[in-house]
Each structure stands twice: as C-alpha cells, then as structure tokens.
C-alpha atoms as a PDB file:
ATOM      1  CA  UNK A   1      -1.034 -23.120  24.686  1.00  0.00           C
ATOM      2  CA  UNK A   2       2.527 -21.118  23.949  1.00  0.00           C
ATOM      3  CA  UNK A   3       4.475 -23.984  22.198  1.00  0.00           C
ATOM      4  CA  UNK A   4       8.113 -22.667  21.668  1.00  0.00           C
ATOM      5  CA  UNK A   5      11.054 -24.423  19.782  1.00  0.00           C
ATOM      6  CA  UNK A   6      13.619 -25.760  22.407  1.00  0.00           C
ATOM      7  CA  UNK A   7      15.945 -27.655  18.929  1.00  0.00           C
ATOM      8  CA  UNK A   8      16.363 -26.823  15.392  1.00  0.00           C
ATOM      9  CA  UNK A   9      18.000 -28.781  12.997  1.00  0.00           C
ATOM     10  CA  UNK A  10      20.427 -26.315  12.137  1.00  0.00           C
ATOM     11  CA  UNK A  11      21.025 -23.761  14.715  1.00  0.00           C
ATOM     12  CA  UNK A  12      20.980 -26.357  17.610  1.00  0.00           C
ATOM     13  CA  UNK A  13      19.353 -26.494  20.799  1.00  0.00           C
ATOM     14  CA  UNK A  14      18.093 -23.056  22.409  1.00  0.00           C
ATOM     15  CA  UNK A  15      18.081 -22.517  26.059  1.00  0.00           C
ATOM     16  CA  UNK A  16      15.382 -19.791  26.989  1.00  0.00           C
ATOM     17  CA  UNK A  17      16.995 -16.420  26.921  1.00  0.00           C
ATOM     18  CA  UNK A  18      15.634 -13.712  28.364  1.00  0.00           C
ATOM     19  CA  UNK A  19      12.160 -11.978  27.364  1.00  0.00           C
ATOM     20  CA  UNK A  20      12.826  -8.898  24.765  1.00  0.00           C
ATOM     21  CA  UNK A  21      10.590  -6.844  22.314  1.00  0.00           C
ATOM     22  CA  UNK A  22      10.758  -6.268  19.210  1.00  0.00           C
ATOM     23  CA  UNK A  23       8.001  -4.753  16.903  1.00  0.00           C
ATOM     24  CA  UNK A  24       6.849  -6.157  14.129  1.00  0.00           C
ATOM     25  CA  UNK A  25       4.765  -4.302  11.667  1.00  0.00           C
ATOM     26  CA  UNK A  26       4.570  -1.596  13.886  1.00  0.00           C
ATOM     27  CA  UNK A  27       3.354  -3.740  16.781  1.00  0.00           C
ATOM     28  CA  UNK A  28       5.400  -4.605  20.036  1.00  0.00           C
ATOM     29  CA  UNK A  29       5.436  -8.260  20.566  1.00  0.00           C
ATOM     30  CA  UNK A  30       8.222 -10.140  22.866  1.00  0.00           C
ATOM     31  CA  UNK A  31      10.251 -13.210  21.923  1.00  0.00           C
ATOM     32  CA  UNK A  32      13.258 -14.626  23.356  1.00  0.00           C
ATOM     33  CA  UNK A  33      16.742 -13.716  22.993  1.00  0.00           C
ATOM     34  CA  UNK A  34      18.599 -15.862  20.540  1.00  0.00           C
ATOM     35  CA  UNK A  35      15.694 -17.632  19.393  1.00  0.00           C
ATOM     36  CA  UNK A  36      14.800 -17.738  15.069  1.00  0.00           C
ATOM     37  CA  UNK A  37      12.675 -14.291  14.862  1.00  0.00           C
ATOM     38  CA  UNK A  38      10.431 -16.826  12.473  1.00  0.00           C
ATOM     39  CA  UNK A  39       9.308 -18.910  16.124  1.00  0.00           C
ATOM     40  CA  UNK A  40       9.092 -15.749  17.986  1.00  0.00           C
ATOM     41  CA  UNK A  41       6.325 -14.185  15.030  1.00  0.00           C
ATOM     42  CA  UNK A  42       5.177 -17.927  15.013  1.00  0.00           C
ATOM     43  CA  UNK A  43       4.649 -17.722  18.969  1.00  0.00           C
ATOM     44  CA  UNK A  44       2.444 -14.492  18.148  1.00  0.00           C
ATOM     45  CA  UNK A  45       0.336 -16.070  15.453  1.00  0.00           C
ATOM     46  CA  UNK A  46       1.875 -14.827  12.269  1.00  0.00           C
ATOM     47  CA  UNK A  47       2.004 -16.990   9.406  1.00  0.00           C
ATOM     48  CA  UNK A  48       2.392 -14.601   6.855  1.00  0.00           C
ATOM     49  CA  UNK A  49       5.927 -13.197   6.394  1.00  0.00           C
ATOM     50  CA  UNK A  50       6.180 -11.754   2.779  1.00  0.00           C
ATOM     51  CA  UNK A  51       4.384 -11.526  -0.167  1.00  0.00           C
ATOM     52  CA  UNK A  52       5.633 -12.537  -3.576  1.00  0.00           C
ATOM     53  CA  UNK A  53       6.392  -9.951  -6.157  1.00  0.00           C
ATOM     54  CA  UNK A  54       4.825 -10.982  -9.179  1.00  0.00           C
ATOM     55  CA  UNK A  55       1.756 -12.569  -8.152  1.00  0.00           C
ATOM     56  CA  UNK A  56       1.449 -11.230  -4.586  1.00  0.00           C
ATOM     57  CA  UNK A  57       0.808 -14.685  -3.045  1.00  0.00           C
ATOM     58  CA  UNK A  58       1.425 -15.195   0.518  1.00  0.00           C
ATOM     59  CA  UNK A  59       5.175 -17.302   1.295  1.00  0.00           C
ATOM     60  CA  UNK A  60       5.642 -18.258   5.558  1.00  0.00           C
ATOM     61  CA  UNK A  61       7.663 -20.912   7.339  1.00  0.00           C
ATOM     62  CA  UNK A  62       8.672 -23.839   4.756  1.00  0.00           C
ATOM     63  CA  UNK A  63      11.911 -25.630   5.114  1.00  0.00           C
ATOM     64  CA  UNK A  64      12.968 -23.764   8.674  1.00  0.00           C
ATOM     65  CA  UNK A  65      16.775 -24.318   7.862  1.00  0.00           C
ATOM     66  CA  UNK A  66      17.689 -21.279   5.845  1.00  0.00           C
ATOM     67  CA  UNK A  67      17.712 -22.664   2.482  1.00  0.00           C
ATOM     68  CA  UNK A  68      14.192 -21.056   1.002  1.00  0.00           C
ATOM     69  CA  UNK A  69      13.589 -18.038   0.816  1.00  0.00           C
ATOM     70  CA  UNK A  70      10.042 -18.348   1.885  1.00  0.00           C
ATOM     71  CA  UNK A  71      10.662 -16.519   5.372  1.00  0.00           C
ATOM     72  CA  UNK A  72      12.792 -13.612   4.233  1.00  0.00           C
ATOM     73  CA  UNK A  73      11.176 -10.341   5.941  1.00  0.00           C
ATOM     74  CA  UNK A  74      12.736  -6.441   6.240  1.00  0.00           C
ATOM     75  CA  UNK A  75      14.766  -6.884   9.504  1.00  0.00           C
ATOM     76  CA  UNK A  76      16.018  -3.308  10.745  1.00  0.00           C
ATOM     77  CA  UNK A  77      15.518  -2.388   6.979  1.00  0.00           C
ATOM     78  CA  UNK A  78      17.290  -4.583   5.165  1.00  0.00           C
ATOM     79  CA  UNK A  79      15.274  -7.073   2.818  1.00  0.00           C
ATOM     80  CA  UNK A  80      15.491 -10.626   2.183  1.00  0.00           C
ATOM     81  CA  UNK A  81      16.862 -11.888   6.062  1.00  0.00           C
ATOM     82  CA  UNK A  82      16.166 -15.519   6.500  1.00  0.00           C
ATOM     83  CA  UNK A  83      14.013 -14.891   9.405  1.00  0.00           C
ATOM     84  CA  UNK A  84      13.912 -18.977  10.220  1.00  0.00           C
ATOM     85  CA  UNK A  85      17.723 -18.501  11.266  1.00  0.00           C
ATOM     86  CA  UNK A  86      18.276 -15.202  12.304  1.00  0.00           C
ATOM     87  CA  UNK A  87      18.709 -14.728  15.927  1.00  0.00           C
ATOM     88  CA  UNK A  88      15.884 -12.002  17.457  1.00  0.00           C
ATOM     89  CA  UNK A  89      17.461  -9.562  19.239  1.00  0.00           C
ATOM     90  CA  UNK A  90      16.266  -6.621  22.230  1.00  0.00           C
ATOM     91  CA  UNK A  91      14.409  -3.824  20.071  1.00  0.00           C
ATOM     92  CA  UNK A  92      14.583  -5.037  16.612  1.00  0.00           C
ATOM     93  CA  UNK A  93      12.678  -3.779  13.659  1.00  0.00           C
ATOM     94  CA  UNK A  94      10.806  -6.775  11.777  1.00  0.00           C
ATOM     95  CA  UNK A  95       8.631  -5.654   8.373  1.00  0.00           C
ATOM     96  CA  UNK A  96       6.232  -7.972   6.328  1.00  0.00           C
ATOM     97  CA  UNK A  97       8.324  -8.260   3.209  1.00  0.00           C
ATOM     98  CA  UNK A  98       6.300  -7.399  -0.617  1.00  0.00           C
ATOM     99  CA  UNK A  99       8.428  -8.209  -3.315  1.00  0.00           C
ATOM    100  CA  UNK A 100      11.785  -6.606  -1.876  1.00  0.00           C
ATOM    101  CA  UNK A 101       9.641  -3.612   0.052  1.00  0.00           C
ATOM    102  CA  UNK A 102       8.064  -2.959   2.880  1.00  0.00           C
ATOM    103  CA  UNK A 103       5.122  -1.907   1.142  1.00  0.00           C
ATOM    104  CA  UNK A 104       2.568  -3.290  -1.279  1.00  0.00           C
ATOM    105  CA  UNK A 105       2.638  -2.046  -4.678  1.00  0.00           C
ATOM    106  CA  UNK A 106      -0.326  -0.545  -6.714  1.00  0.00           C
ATOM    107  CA  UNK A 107      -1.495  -3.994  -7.765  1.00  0.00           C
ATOM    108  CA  UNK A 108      -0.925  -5.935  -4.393  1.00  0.00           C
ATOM    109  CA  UNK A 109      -3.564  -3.893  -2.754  1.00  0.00           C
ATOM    110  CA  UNK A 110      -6.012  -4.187  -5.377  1.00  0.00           C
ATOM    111  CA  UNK A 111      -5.915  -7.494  -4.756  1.00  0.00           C
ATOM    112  CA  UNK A 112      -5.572  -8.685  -8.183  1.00  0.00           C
ATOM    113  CA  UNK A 113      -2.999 -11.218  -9.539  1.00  0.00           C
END
C-alpha cells in the first residue's frame, strides 16, 4: 500500500499535483509536484537521507517541520536542503548527503566509527 501525505503541519494541506521524476542517487523515481521531496523518497522506501560526518551514523525523517537537520540531502548540488519542506519539483537532482558531500569519505566506507 502507497500511503502519501495529504497535510503537514507546516506546509499545509497538499492537493495531488501531477506525477514528475526526479532521480535520486542516480535512480529515476516519481513523486508529486509540490509535495516534501522527504514523502516522495519516503513513498519509494528510503529512510536513509544522510550520513553524519563524524561518526557516519545514519540521520532520516525526525521532526518533519524543518527545524532538524536530520533530512538535509544534496538537492541539484547544493548541501544541507531540508528535504521534509522543500517542494519536489519535474527533473530534480536529489543526493544522499555524507557529512556536507555527496560522497563517503575514506573512513565512512570502511565502515568504522
């Protein structure tokens, strides 16, 4: 089952926009227009949006209202966007965030904390 946000506490309620793509990680998956990219990736099963810097540890969806920092991804290649209330848009470019990259560092894909 495809549960979608129809209200949020902040950006108000959503009426369905239309279907659009977007890639994330290199992947094409489709959200709708004007939605939080955060439901759209949450629609599609991702949890994970960035990694930590200093001890690498996974960070997703916490408070939903853009006052964390927990959801920030690389969004059309700029870090740290607040992916919880950022509108997704036709075509855009969404990136797990590590640290303030888009890629791991040495000691991120070791593994080791």
């Amino acid at each position: 089952m495809n549960v979608r946000m129809e209200e949020h506490p902040i950006l108000g309620n959503f009426s369905k926009g239309r279907k659009v793509n977007f890639t994330y990680d290199g992947k094409t998956l489709s959200g709708y227009e004007g939605e939080p990219i955060a439901a759209a990736l949450k629609a599609a099963g991702v949890m994970v949006h960035r990694y930590t810097q200093k001890q690498h540890k996974p960070r997703g969806i916490f408070c939903a209202i853009g006052r964390c920092t927990d959801c920030v991804m690389v969004v059309d290649g700029q870090p740290n966007i607040r992916t919880c209330v950022t509108p997704l848009r036709e075509g855009m470019c969404v990136q797990t965030q590590y640290g303030v990259s888009t890629k791991p560092d040495k000691t991120s894909e070791k593994g080791s904390d």
